[in-house]
N, C-alpha and C. Protein backbone atom coordinates (compact mmCIF):
# COMPACT_ATOMS: atom_id res chain seq x y z
N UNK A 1 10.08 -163.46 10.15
CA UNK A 1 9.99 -164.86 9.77
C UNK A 1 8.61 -165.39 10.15
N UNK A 2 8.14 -166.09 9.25
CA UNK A 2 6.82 -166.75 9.39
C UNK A 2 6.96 -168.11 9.93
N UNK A 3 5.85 -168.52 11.27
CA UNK A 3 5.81 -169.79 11.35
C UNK A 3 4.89 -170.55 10.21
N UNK A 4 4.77 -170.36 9.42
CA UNK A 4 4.02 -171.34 8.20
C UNK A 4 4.73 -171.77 8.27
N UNK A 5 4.12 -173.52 8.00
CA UNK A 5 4.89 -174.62 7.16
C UNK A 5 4.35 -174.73 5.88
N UNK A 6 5.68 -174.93 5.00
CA UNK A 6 4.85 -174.88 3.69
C UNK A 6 4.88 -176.54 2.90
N UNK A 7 5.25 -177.31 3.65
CA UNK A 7 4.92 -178.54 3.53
C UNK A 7 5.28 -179.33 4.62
N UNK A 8 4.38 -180.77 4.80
CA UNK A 8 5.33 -181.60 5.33
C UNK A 8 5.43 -182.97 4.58
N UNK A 9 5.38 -182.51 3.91
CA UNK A 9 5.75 -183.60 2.00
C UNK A 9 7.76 -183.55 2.23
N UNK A 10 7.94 -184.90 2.30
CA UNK A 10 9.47 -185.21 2.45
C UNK A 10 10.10 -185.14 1.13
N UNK A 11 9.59 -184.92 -0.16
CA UNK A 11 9.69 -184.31 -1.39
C UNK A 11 8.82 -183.52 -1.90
N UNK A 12 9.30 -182.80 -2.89
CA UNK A 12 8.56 -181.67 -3.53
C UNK A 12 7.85 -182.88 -4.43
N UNK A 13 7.22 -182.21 -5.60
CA UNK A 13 6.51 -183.32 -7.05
C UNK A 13 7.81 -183.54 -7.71
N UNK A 14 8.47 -182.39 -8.15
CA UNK A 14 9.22 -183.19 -8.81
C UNK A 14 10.46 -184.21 -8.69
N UNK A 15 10.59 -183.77 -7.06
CA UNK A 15 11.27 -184.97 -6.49
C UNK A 15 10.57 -186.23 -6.02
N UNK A 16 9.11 -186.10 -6.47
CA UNK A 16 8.45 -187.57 -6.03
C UNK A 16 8.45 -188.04 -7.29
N UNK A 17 8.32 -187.35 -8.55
CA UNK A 17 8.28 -188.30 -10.18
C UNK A 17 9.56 -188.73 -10.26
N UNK A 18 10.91 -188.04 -10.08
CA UNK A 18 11.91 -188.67 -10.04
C UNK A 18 12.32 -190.36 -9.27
N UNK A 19 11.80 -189.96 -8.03
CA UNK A 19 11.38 -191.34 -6.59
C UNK A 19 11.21 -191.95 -7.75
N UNK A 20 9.56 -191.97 -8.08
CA UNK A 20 9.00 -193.22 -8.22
C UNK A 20 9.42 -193.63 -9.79
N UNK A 21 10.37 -192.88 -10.70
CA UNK A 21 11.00 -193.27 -12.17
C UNK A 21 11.88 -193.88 -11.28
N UNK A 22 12.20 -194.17 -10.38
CA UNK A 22 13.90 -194.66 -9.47
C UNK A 22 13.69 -195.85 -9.22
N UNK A 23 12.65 -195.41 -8.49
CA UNK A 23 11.88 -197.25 -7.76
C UNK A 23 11.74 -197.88 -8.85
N UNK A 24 10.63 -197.05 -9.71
CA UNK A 24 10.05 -198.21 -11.08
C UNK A 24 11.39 -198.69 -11.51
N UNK A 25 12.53 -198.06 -12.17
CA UNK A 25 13.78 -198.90 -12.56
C UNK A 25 14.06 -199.99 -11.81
N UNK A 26 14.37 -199.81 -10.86
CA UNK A 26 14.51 -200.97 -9.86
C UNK A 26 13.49 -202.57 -9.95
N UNK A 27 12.35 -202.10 -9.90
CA UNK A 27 11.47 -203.21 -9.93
C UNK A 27 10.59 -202.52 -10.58
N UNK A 28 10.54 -203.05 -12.06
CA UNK A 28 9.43 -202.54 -12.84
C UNK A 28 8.16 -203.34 -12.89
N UNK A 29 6.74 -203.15 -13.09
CA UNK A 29 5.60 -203.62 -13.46
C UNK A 29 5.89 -205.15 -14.27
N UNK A 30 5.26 -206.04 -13.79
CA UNK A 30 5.57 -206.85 -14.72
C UNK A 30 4.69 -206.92 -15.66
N UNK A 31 5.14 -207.81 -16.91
CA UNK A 31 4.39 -207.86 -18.24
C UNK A 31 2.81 -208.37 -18.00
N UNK A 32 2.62 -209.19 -16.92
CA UNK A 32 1.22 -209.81 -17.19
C UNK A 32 0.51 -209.50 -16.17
N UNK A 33 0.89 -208.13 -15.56
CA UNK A 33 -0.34 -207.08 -14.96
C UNK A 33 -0.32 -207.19 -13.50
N UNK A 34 0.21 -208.83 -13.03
CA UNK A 34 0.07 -209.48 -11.61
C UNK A 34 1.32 -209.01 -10.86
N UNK A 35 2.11 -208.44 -11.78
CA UNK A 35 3.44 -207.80 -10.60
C UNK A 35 3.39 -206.55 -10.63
N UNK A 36 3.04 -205.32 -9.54
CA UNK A 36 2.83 -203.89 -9.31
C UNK A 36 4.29 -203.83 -9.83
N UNK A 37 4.41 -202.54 -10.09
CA UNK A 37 5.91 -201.63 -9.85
C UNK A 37 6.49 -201.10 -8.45
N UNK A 38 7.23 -200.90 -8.55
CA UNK A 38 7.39 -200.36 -7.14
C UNK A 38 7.16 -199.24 -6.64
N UNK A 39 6.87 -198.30 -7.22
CA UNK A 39 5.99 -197.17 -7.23
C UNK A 39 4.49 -197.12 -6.48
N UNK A 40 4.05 -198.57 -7.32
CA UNK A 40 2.72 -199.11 -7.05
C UNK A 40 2.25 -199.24 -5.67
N UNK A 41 3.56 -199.80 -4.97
CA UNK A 41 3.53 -200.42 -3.73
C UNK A 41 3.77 -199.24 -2.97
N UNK A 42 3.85 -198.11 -3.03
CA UNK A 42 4.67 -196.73 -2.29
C UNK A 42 5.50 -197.17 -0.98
N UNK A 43 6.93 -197.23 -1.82
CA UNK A 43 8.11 -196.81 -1.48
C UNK A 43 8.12 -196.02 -0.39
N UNK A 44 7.73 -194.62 -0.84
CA UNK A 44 8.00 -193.81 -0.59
C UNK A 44 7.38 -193.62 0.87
N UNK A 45 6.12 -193.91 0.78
CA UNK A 45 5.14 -193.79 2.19
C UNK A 45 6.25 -195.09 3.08
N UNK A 46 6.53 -196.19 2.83
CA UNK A 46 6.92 -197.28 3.49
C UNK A 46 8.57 -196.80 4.19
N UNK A 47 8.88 -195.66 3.35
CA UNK A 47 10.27 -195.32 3.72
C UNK A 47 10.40 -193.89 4.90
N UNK A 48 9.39 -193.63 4.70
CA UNK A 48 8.63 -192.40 5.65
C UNK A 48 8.58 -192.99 6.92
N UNK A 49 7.49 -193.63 6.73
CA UNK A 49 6.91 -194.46 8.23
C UNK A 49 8.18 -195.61 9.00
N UNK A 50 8.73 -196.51 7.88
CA UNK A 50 9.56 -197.41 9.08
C UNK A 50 10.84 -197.04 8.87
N UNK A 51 11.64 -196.69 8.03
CA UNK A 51 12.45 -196.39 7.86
C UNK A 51 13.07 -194.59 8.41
N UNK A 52 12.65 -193.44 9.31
CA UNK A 52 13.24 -192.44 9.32
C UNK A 52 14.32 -191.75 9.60
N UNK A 53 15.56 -192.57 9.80
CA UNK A 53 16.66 -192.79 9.60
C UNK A 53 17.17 -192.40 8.02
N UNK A 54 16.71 -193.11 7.34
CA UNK A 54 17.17 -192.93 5.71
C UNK A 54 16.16 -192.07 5.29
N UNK A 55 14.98 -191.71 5.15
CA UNK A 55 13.92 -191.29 4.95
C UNK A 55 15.04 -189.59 4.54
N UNK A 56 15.40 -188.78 5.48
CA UNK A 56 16.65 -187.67 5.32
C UNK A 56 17.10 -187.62 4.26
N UNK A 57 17.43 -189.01 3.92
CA UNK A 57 18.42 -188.84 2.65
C UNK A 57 17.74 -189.54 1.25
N UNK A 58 16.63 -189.49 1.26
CA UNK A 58 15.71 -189.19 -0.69
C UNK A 58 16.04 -188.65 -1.04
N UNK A 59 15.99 -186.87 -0.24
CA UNK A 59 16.39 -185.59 -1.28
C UNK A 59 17.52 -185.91 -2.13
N UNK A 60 18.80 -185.86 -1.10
CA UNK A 60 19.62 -186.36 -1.86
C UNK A 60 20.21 -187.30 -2.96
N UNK A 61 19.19 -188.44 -2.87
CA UNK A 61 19.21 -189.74 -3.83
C UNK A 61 18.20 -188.65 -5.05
N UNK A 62 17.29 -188.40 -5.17
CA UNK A 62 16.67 -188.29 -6.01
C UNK A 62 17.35 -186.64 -6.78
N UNK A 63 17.68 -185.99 -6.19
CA UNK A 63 18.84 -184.73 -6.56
C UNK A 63 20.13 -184.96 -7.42
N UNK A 64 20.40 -186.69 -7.24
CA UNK A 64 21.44 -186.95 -7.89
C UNK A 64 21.43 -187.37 -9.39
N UNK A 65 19.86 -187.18 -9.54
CA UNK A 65 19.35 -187.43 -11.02
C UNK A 65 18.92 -186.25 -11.57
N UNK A 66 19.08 -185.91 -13.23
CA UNK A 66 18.85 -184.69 -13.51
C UNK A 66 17.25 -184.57 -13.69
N UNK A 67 16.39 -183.66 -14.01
CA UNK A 67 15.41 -182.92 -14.19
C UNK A 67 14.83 -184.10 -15.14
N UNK A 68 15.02 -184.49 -16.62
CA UNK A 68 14.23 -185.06 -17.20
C UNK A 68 14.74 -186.66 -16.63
N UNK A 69 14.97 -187.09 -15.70
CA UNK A 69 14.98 -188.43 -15.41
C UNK A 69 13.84 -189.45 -15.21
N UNK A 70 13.03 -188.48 -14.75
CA UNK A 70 11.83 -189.66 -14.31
C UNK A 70 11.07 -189.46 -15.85
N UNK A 71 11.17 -188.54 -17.27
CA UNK A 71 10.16 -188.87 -18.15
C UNK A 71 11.52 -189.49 -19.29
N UNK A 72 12.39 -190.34 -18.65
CA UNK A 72 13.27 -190.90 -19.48
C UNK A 72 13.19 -192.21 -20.25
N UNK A 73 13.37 -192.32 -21.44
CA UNK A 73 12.94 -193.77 -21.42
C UNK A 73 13.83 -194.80 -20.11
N UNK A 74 13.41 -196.44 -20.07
CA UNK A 74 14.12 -197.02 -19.70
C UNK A 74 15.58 -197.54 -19.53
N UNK A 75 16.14 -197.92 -20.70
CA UNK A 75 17.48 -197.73 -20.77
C UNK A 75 17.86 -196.40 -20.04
N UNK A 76 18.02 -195.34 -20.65
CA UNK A 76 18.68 -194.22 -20.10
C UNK A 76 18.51 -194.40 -18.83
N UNK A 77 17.43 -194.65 -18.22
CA UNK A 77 17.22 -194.56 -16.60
C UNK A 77 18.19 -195.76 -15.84
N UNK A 78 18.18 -196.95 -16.37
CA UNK A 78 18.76 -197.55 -16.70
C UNK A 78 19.88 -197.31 -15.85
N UNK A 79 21.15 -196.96 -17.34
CA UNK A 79 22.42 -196.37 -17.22
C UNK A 79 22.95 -195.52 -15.82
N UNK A 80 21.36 -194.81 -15.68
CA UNK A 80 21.84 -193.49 -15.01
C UNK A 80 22.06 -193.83 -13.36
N UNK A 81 21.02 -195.09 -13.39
CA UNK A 81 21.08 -196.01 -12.05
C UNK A 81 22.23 -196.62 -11.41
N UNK A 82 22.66 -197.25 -12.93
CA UNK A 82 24.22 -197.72 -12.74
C UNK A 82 25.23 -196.61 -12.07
N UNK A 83 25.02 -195.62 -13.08
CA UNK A 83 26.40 -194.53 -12.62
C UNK A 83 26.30 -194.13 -10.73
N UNK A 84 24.86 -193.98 -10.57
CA UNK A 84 24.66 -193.79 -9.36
C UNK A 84 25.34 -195.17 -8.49
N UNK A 85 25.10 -196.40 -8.71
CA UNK A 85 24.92 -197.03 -7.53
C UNK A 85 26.44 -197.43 -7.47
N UNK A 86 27.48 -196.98 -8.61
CA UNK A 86 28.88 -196.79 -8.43
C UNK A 86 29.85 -195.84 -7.71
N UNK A 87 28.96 -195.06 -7.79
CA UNK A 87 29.54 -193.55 -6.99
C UNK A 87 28.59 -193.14 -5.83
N UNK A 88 27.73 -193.66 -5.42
CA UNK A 88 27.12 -193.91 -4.03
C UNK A 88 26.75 -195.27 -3.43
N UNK A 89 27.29 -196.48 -3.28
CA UNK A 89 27.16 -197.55 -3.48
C UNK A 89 25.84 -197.77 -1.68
N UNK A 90 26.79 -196.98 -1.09
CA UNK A 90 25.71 -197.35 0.32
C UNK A 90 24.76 -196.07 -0.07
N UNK A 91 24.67 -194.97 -0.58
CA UNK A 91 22.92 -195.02 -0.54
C UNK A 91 22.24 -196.12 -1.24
N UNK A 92 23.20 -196.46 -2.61
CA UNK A 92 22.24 -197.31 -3.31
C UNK A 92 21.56 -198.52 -2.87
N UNK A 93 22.68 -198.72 -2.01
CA UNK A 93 22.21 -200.54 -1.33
C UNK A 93 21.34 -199.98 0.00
N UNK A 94 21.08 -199.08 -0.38
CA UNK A 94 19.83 -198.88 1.43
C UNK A 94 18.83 -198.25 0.51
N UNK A 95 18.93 -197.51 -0.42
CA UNK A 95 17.35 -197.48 -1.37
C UNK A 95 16.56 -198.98 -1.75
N UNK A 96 18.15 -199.61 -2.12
CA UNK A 96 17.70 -201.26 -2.70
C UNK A 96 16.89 -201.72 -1.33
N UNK A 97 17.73 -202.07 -0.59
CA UNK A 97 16.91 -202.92 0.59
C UNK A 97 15.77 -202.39 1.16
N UNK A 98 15.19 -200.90 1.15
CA UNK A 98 13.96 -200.48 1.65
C UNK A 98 13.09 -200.41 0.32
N UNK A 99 13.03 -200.71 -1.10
CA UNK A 99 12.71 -200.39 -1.54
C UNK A 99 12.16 -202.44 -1.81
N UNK A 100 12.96 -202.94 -1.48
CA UNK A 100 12.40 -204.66 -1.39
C UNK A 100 11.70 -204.52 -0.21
N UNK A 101 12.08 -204.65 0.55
CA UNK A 101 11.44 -204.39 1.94
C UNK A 101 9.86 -204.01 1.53
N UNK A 102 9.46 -203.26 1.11
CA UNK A 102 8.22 -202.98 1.02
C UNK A 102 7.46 -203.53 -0.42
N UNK A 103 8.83 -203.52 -0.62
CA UNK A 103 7.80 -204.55 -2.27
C UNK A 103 6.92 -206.24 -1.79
N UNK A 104 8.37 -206.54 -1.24
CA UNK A 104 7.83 -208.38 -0.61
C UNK A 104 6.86 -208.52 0.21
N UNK A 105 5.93 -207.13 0.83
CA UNK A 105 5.33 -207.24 1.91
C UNK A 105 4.13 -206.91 1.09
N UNK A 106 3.87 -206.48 0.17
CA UNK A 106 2.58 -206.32 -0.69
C UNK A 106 1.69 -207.56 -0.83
N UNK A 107 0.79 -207.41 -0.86
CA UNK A 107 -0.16 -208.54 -1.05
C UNK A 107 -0.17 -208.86 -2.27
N UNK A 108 -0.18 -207.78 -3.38
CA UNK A 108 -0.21 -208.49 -4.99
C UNK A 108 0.93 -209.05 -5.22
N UNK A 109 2.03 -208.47 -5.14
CA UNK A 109 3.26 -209.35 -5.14
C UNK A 109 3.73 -210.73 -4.54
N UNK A 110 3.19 -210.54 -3.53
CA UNK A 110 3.33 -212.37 -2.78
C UNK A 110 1.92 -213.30 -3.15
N UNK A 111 1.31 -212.59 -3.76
CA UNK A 111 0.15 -213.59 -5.03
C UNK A 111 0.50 -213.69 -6.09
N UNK A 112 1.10 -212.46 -6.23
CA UNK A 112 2.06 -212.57 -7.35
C UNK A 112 3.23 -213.94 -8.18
N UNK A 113 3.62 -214.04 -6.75
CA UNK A 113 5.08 -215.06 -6.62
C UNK A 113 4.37 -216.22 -6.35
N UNK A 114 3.22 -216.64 -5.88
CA UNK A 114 2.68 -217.53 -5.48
C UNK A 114 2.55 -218.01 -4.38
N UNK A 115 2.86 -217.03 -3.66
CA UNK A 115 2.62 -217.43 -1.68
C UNK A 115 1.43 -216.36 -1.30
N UNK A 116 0.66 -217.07 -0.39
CA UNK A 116 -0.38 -216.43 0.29
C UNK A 116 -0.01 -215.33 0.98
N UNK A 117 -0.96 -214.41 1.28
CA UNK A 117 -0.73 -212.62 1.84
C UNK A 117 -0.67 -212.68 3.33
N UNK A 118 -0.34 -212.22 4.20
CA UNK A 118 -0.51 -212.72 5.36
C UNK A 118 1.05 -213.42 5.99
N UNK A 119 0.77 -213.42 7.48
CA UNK A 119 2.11 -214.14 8.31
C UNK A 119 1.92 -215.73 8.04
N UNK A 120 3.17 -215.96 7.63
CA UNK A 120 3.13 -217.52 7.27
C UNK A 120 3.00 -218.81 8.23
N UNK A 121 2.77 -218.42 9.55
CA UNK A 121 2.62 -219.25 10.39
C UNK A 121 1.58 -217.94 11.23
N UNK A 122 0.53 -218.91 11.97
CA UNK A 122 0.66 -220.22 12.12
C UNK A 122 0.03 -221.21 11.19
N UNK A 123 -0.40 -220.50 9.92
CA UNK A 123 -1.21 -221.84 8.57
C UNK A 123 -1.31 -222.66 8.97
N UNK A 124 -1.85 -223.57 8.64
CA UNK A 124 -2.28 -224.53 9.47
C UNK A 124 -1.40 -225.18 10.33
N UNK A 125 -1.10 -224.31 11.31
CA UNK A 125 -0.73 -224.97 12.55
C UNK A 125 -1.63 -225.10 13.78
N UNK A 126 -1.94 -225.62 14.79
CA UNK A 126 -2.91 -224.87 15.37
C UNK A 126 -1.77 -224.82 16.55
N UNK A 127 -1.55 -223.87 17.22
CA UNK A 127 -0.70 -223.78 19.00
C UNK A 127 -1.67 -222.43 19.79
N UNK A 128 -1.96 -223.81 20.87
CA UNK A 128 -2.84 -223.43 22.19
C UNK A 128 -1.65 -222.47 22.82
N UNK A 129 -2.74 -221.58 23.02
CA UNK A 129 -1.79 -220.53 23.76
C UNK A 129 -1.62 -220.85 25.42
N UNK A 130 -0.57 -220.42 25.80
CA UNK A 130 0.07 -221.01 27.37
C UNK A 130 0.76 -221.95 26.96
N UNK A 131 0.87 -222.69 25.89
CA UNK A 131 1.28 -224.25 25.75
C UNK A 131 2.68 -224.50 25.51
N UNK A 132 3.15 -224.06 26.69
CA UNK A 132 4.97 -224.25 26.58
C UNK A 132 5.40 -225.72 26.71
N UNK A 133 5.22 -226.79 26.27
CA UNK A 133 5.71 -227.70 26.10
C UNK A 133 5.92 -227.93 24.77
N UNK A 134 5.64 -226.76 24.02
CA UNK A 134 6.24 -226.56 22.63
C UNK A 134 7.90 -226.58 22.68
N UNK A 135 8.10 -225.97 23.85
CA UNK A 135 9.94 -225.33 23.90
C UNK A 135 10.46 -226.61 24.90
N UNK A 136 9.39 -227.94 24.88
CA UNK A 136 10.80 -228.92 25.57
C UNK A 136 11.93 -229.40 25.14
N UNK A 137 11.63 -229.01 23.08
CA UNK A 137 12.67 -229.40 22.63
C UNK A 137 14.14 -228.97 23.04
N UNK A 138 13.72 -227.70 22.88
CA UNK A 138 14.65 -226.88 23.45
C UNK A 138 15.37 -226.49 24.53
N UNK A 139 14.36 -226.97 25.66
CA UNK A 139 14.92 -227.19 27.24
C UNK A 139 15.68 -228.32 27.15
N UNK A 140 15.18 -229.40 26.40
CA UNK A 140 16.30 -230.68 26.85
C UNK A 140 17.73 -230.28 25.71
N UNK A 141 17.98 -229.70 25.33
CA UNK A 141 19.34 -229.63 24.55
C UNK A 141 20.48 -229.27 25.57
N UNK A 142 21.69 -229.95 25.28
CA UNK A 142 22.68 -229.64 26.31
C UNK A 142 23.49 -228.50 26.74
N UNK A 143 23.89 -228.44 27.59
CA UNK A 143 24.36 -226.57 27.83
C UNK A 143 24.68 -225.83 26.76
N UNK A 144 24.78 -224.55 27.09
CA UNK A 144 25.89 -223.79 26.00
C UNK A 144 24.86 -222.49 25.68
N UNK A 145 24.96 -221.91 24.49
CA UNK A 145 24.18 -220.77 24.35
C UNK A 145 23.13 -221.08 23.57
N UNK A 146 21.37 -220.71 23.87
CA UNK A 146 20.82 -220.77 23.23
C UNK A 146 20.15 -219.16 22.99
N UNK A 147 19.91 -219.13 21.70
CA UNK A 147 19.56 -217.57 21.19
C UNK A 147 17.89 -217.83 21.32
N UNK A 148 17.65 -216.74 21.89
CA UNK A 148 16.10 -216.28 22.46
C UNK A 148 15.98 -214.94 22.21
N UNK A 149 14.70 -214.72 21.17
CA UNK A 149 14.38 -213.24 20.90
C UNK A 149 15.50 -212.46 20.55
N UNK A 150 16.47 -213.01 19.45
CA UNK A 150 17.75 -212.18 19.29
C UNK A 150 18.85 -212.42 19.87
N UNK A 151 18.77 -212.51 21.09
CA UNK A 151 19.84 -212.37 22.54
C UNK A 151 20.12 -213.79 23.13
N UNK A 152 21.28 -213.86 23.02
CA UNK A 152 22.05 -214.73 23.70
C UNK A 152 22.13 -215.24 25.08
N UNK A 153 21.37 -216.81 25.23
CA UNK A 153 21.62 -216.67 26.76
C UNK A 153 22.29 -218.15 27.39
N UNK A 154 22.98 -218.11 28.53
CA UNK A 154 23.58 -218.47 28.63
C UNK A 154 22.90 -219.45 29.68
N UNK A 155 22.56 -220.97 28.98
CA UNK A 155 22.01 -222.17 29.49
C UNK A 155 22.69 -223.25 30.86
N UNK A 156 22.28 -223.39 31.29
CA UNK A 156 23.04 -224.53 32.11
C UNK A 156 22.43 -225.86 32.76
């Protein structure tokens, strides 16, 4: 047995033309040039890096389509999306959500939609750093639970 690796490509090619005929169905190019595809935006790299949990299971999503899928027209691809996301409904809805996930975070796309690229605060806000009298609102509210960083804590 050889230690060669003979890739560390999380698909072969023809499981990446399939990917990105998958993605493109999903969110196709728009007509007036200003909306990428989702292809455009790579999916695929975005599902690698934050996602490697699901990242395992492409092969399988993209295996579940035959050979000429990704040079299919639309409709057919279409259809074939449907049949899938009926008979695998949770891969489908975790391709869907990582496959938005990295679309909404594109810069052409949120110029696209008409919001600026970038974290939306603090825009013109300006907050001096140290300056916790931002959170007095929040100190004067009356007991009970207030949620901080996720987690629940318990005020008094």
């Amino acid at each position: 047995m050889s230690d060669f690796i003979a890739t560390d490509s999380l698909l072969n090619e023809a499981q990446k033309a399939k990917f990105d005929a998958l993605v493109d169905t999903l969110v196709p190019a728009g007509e007036n040039a200003l909306m990428p595809s989702a292809s455009e935006v790579n999916v695929l790299a975005y599902i690698v890096d934050s996602a490697p949990d699901f990242a395992p299971q492409l092969a399988a999503i993209v295996d579940s389509f035959d050979n000429e899928f990704a040079s299919s027209e639309e409709d057919r691809r279409v259809q074939l999306v449907q049949v899938f996301e009926q008979a695998q409904p949770e891969l489908f809805s975790g391709l869907l959500f990582h496959t938005y996930a990295r679309y909404y975070q594109d810069a052409r796309v949120l110029e696209g939609i008409g919001l600026a690229a970038g974290p939306p605060f603090p825009r013109g806000n300006t907050v001096e750093a140290g300056d916790l009298s931002l959170l007095d609102p929040v100190m004067e509210k009356s007991h009970g639970y207030r949620k901080v960083a996720g987690i629940r804590v318990l005020t008094n």
